[in-house]
PDB file of N, CA and C in Angstrom:
ATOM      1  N   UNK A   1     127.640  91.319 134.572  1.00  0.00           N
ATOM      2  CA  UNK A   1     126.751  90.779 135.577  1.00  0.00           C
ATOM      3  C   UNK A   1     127.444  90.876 136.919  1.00  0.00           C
ATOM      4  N   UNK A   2     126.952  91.507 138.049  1.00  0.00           N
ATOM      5  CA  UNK A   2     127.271  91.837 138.903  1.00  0.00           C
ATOM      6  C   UNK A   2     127.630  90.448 140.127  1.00  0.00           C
ATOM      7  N   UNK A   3     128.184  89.984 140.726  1.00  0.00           N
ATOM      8  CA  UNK A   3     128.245  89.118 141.435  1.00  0.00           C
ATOM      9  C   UNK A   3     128.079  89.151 143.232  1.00  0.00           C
ATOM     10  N   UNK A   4     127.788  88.805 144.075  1.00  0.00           N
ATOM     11  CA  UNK A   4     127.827  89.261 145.445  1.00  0.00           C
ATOM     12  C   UNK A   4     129.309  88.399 146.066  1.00  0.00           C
ATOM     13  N   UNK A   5     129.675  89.029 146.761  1.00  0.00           N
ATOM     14  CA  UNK A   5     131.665  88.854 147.481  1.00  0.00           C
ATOM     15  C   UNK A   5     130.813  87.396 148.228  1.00  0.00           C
ATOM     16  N   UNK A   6     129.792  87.278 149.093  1.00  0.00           N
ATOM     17  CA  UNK A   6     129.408  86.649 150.037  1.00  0.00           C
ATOM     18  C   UNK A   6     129.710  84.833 149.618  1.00  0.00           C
ATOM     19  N   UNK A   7     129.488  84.526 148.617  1.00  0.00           N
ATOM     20  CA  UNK A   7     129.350  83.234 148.067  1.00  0.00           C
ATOM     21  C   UNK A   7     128.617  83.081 146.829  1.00  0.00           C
ATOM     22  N   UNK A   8     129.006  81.884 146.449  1.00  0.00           N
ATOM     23  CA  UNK A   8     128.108  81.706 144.964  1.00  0.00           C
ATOM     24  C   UNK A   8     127.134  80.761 145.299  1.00  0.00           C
ATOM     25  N   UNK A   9     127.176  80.276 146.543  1.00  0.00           N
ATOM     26  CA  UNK A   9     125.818  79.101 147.077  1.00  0.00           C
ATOM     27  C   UNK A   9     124.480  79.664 147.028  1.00  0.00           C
ATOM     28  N   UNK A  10     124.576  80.777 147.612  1.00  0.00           N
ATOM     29  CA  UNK A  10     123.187  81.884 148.129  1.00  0.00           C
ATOM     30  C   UNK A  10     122.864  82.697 146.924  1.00  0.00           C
ATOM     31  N   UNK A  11     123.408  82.323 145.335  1.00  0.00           N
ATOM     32  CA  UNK A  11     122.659  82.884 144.374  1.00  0.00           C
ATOM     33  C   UNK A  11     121.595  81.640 143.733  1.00  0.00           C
ATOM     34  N   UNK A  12     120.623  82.265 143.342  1.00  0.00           N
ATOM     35  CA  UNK A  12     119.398  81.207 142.728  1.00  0.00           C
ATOM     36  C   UNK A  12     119.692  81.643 141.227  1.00  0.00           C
ATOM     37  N   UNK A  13     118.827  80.364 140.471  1.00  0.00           N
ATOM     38  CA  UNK A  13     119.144  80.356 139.342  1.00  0.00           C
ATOM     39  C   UNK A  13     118.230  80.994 138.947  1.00  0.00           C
ATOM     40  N   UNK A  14     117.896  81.955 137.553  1.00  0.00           N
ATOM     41  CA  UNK A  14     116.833  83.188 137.584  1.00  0.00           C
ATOM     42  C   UNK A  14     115.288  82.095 137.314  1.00  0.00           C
ATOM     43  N   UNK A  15     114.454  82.824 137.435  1.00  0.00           N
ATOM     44  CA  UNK A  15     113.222  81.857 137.623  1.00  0.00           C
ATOM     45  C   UNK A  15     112.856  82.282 136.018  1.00  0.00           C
ATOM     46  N   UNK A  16     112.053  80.868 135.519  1.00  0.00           N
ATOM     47  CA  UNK A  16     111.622  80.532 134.399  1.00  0.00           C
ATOM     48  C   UNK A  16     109.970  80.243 134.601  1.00  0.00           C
ATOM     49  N   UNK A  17     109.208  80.774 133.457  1.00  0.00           N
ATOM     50  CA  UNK A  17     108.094  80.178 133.067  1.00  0.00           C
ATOM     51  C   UNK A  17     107.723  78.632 133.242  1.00  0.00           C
ATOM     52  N   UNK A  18     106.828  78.018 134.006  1.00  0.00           N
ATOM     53  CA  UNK A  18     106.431  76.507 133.973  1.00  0.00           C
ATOM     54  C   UNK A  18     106.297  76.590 132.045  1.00  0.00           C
ATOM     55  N   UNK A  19     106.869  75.221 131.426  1.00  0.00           N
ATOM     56  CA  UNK A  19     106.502  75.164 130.142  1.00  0.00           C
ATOM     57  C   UNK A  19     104.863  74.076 130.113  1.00  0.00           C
ATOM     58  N   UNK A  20     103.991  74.775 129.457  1.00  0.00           N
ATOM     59  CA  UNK A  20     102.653  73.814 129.546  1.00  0.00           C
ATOM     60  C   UNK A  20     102.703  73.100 128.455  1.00  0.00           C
ATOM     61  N   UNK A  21     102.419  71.931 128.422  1.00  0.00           N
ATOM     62  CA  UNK A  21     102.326  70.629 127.509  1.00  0.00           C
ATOM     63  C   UNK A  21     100.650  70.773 127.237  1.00  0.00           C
ATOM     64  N   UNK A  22     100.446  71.301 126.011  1.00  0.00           N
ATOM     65  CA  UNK A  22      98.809  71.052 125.620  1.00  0.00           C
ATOM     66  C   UNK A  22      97.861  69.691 126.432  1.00  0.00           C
ATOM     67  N   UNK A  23      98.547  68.483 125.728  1.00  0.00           N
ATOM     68  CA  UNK A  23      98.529  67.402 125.733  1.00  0.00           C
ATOM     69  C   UNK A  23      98.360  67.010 126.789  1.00  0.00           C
ATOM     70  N   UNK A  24      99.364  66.941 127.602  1.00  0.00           N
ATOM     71  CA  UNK A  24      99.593  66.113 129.328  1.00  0.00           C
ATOM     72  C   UNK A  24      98.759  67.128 130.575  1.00  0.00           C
ATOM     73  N   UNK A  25      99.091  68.316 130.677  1.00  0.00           N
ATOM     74  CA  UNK A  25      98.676  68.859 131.390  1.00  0.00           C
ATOM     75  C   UNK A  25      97.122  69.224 131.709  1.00  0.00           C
ATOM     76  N   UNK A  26      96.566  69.099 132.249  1.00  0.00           N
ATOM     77  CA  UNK A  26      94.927  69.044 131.814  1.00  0.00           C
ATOM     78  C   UNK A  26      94.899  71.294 132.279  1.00  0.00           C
ATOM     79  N   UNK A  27      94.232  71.430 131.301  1.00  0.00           N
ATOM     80  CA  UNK A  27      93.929  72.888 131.498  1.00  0.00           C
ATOM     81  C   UNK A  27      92.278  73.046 131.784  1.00  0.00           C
ATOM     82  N   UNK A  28      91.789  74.009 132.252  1.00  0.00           N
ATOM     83  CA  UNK A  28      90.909  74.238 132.321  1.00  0.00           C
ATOM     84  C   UNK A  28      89.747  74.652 130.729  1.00  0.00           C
ATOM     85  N   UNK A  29      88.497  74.318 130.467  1.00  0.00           N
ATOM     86  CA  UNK A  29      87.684  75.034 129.435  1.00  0.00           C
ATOM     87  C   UNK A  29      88.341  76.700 128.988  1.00  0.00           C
ATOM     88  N   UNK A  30      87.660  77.308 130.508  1.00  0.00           N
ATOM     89  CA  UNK A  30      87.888  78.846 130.515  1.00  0.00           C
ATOM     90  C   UNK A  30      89.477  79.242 129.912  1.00  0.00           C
ATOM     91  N   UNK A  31      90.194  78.375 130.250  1.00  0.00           N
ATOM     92  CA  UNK A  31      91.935  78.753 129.887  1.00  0.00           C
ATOM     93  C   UNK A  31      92.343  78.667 128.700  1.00  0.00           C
ATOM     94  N   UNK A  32      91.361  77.192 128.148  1.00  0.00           N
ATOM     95  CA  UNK A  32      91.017  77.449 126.549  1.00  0.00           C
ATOM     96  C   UNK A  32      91.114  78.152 126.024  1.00  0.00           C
ATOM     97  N   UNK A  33      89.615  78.443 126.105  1.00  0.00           N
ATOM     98  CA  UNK A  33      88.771  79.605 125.573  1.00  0.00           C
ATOM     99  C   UNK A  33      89.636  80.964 125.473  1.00  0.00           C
ATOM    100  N   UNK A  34      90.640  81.623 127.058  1.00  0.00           N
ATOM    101  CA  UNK A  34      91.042  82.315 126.771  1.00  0.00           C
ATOM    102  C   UNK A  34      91.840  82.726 125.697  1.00  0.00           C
ATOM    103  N   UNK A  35      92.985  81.178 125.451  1.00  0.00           N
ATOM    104  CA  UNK A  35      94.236  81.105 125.114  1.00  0.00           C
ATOM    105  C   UNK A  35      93.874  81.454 123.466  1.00  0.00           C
ATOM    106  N   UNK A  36      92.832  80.540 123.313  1.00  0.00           N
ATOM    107  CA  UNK A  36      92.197  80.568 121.588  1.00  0.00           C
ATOM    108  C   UNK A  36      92.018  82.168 121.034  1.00  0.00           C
ATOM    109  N   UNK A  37      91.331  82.864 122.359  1.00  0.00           N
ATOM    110  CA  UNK A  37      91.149  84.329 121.812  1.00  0.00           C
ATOM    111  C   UNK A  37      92.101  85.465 121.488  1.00  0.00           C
ATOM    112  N   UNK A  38      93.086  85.045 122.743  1.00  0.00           N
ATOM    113  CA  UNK A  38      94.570  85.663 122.743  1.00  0.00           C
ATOM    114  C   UNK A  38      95.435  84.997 121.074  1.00  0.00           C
ATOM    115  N   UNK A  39      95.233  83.899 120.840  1.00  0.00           N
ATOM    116  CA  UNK A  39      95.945  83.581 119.899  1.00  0.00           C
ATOM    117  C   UNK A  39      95.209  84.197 118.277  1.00  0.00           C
ATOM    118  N   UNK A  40      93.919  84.399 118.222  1.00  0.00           N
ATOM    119  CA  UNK A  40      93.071  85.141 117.098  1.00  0.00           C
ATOM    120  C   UNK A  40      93.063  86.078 117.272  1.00  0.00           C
ATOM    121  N   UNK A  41      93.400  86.578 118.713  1.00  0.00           N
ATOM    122  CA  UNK A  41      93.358  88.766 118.392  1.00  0.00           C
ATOM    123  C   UNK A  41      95.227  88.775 117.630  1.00  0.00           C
ATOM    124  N   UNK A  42      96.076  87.682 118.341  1.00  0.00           N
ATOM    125  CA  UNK A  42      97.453  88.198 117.985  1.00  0.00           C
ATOM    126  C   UNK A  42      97.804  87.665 116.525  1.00  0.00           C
ATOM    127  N   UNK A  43      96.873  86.988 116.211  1.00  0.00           N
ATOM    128  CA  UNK A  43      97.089  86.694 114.314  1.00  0.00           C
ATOM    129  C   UNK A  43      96.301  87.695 113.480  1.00  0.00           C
ATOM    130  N   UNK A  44      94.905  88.213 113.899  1.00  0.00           N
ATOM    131  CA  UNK A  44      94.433  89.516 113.248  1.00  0.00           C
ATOM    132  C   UNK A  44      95.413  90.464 113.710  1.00  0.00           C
ATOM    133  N   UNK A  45      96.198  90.568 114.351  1.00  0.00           N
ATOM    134  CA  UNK A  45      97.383  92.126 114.295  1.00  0.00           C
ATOM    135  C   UNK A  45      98.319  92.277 113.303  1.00  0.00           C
ATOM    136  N   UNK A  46      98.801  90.462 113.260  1.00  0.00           N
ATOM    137  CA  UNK A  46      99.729  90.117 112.652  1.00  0.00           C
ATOM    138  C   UNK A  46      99.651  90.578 111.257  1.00  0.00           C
ATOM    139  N   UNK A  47      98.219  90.119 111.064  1.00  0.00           N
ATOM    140  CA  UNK A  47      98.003  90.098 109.621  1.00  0.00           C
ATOM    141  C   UNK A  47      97.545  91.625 109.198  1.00  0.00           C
ATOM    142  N   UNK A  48      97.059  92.423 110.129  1.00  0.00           N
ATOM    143  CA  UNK A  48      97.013  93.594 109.959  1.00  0.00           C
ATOM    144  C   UNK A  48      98.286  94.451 109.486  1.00  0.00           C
ATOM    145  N   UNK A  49      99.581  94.397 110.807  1.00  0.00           N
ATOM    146  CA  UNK A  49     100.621  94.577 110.285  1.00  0.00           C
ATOM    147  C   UNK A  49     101.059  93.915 108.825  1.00  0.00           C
ATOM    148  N   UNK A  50     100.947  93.069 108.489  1.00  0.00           N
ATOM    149  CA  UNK A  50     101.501  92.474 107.207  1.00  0.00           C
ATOM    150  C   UNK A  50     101.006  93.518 106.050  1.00  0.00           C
ATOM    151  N   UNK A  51     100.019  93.662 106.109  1.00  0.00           N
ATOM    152  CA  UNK A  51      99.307  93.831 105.084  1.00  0.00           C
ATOM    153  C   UNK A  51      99.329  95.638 105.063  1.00  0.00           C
ATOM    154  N   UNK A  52      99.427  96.236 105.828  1.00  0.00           N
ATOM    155  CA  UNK A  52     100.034  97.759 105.933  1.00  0.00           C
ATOM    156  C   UNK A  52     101.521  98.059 105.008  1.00  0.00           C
ATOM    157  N   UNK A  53     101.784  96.469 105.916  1.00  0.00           N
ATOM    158  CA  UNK A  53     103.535  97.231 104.890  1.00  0.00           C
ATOM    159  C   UNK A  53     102.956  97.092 103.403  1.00  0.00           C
ATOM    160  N   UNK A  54     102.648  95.902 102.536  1.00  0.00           N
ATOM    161  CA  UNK A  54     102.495  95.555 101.595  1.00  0.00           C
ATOM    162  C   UNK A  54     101.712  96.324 100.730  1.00  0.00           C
ATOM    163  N   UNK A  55     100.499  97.026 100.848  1.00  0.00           N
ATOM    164  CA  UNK A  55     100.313  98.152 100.844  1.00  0.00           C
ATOM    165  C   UNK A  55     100.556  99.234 100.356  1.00  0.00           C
ATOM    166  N   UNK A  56     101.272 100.182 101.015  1.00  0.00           N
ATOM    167  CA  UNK A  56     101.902 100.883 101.412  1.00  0.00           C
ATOM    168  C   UNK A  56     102.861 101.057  99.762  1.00  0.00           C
ATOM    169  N   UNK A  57     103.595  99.961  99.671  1.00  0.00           N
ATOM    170  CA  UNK A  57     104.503  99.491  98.958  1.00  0.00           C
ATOM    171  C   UNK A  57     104.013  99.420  97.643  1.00  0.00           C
ATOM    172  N   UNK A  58     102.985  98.761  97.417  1.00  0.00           N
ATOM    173  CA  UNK A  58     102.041  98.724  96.711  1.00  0.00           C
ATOM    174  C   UNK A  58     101.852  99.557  95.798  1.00  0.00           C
ATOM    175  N   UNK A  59     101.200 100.664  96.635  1.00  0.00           N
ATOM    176  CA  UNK A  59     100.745 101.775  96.344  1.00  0.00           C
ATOM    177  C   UNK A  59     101.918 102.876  95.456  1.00  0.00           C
ATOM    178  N   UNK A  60     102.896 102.721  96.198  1.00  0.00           N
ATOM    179  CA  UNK A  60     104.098 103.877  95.698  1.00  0.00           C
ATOM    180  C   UNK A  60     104.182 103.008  94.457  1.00  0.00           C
ATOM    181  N   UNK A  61     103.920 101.845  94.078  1.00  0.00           N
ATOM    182  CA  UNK A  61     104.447 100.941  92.855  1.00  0.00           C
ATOM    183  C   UNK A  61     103.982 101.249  91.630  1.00  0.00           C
ATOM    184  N   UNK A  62     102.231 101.289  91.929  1.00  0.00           N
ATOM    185  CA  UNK A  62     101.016 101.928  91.014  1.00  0.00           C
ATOM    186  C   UNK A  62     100.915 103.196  90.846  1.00  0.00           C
ATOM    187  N   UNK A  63     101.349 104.191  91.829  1.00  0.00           N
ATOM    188  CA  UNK A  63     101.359 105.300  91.179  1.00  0.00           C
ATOM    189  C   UNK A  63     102.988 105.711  90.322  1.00  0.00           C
ATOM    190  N   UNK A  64     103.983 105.175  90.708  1.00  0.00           N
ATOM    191  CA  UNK A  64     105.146 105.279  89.580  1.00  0.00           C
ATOM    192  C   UNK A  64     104.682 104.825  88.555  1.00  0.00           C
ATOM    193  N   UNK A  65     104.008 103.736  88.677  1.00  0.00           N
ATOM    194  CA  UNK A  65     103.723 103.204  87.020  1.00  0.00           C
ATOM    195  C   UNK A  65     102.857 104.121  85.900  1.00  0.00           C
ATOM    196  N   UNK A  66     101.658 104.771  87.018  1.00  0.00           N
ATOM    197  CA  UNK A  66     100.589 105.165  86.720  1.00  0.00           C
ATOM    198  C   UNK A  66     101.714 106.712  85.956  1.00  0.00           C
ATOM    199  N   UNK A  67     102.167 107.221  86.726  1.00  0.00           N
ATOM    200  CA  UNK A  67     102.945 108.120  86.343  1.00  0.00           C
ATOM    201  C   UNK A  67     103.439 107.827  84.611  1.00  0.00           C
ATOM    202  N   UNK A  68     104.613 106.970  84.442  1.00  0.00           N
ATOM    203  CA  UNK A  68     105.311 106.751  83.446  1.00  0.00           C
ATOM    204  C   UNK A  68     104.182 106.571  82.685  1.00  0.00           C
ATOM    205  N   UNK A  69     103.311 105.708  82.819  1.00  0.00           N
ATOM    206  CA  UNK A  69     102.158 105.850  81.438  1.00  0.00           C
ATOM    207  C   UNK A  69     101.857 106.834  81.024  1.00  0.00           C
ATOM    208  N   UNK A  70     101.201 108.003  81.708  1.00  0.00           N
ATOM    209  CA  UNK A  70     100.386 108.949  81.920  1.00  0.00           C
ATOM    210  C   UNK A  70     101.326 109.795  80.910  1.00  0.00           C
ATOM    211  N   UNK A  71     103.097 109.899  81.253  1.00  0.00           N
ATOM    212  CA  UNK A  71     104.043 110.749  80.780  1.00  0.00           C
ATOM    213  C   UNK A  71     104.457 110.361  79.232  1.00  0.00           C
ATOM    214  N   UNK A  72     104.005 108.923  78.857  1.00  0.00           N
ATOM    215  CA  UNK A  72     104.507 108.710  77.800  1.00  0.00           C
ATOM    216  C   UNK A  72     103.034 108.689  76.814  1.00  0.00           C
ATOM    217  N   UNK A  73     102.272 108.757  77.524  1.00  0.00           N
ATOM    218  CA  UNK A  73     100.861 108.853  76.733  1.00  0.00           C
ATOM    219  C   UNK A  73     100.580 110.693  76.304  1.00  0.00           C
ATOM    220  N   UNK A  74     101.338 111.394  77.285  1.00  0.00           N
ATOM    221  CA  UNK A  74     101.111 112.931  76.701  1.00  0.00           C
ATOM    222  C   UNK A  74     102.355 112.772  76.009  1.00  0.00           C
ATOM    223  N   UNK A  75     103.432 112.404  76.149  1.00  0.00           N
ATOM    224  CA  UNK A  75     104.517 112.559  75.293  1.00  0.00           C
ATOM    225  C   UNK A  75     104.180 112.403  73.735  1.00  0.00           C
ATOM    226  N   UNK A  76     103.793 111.239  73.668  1.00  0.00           N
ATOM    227  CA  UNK A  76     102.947 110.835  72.462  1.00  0.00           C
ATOM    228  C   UNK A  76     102.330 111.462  71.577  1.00  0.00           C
ATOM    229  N   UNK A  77     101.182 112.313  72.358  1.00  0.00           N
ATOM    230  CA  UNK A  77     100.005 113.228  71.838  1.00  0.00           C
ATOM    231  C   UNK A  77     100.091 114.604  71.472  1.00  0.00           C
ATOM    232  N   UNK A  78     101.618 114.765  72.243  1.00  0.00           N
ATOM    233  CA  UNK A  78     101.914 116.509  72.119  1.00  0.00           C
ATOM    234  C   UNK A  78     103.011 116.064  70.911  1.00  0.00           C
ATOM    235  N   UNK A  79     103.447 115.266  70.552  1.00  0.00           N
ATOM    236  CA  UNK A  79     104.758 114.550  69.608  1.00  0.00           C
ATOM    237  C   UNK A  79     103.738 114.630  68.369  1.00  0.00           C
ATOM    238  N   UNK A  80     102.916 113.786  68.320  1.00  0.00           N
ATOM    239  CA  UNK A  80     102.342 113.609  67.210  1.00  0.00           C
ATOM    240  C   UNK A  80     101.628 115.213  66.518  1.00  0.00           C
ATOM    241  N   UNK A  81     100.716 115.337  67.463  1.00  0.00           N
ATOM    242  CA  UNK A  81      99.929 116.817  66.837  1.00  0.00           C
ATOM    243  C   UNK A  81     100.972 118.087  66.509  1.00  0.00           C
ATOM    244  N   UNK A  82     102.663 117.935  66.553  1.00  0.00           N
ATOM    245  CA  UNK A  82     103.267 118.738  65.761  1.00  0.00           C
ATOM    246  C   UNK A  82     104.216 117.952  64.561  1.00  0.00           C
ATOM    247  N   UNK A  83     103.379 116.891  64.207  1.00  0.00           N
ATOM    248  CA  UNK A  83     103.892 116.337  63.011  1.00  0.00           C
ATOM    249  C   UNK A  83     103.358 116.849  62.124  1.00  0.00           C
ATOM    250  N   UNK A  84     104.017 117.437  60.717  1.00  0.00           N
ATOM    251  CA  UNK A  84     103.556 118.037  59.666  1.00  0.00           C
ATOM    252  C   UNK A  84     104.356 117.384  58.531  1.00  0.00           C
ATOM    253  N   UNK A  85     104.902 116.599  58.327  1.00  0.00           N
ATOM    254  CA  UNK A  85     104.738 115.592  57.402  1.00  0.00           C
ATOM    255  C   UNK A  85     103.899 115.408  56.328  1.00  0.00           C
ATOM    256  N   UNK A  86     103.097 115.105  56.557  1.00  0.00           N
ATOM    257  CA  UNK A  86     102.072 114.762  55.550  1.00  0.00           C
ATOM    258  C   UNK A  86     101.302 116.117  54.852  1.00  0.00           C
ATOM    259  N   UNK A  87     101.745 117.159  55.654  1.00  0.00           N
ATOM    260  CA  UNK A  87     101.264 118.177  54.571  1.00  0.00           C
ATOM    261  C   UNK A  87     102.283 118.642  53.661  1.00  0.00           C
ATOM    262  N   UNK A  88     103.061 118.038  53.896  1.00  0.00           N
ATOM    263  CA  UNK A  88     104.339 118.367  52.864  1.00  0.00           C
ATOM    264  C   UNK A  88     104.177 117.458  51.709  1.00  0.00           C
ATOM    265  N   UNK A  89     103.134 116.620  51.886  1.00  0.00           N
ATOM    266  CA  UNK A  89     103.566 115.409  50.760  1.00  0.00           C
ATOM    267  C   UNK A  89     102.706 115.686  49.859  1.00  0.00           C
ATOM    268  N   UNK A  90     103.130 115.293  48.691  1.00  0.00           N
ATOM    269  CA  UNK A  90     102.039 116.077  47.468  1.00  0.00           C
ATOM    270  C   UNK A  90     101.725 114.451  46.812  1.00  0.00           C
ATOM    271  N   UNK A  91     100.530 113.932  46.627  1.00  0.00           N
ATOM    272  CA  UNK A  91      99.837 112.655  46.311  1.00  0.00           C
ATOM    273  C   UNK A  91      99.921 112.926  45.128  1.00  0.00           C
ATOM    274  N   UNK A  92     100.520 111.458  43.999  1.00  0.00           N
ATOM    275  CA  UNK A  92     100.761 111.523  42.883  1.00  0.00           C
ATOM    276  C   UNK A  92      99.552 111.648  41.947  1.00  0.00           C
ATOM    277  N   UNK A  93      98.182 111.064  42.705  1.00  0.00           N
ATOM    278  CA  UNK A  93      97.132 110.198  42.121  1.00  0.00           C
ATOM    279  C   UNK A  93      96.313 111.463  42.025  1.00  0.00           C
ATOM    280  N   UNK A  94      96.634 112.646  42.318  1.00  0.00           N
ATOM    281  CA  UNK A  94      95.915 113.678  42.444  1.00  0.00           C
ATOM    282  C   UNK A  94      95.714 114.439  41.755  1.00  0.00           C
ATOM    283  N   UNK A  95      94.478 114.586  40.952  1.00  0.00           N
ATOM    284  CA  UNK A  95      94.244 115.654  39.776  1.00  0.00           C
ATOM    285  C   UNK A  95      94.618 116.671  39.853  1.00  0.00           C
ATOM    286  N   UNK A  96      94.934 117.308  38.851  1.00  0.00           N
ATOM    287  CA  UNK A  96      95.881 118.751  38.864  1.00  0.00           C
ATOM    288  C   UNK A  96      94.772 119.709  38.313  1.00  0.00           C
ATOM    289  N   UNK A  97      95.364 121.060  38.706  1.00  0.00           N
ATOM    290  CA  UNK A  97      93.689 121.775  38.596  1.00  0.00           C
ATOM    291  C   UNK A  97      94.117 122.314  37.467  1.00  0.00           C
ATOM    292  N   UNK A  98      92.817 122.666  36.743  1.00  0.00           N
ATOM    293  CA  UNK A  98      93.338 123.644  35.807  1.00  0.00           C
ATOM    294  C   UNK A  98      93.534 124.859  36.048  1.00  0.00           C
TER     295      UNK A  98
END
């Protein structure tokens, strides 16, 4: 922070926002009204942003999953239909031809 050689009397202290007290300070209707709208456009953003990330996140979650099912459900189906097992097995109960 830069300082001036001249004195430290002739620097001001940096200027601040008046803080408004809801309560004490009487505001105007219109200032209301504004403040209410400013405060509902900046919570629909909010929640807009929120809900993008989540989303987003979401999404990559359901399709990994969707994936691994999908992979273990053909795994399954191509596994099974080269099982030959059972044609190897000769049933005891089974009449013998003449």
């Amino acid at each position: 922070m830069a300082t001036s050689s001249s004195g430290s009397d002739s620097q001001k202290p940096p200027e601040t926002m008046k803080r408004v007290d809801l309560k004490r300070d009487e505001i105007s209707p219109g200032d209301r009204q504004y403040m209410a709208r400013m405060s509902r456009a900046h919570m629909e953003s909010v929640q807009k942003l929120s809900r993008a990330k989540y989303i987003r996140k979401n999404v990559f979650v359901a399709l990994c999953l969707g994936a691994g099912v999908l992979g273990v459900y053909g795994y399954s189906i191509y596994s099974v239909s080269q099982e030959a097992f059972l044609e190897d097995f000769e049933d005891p109960n089974k009449p013998k031809e003449l």
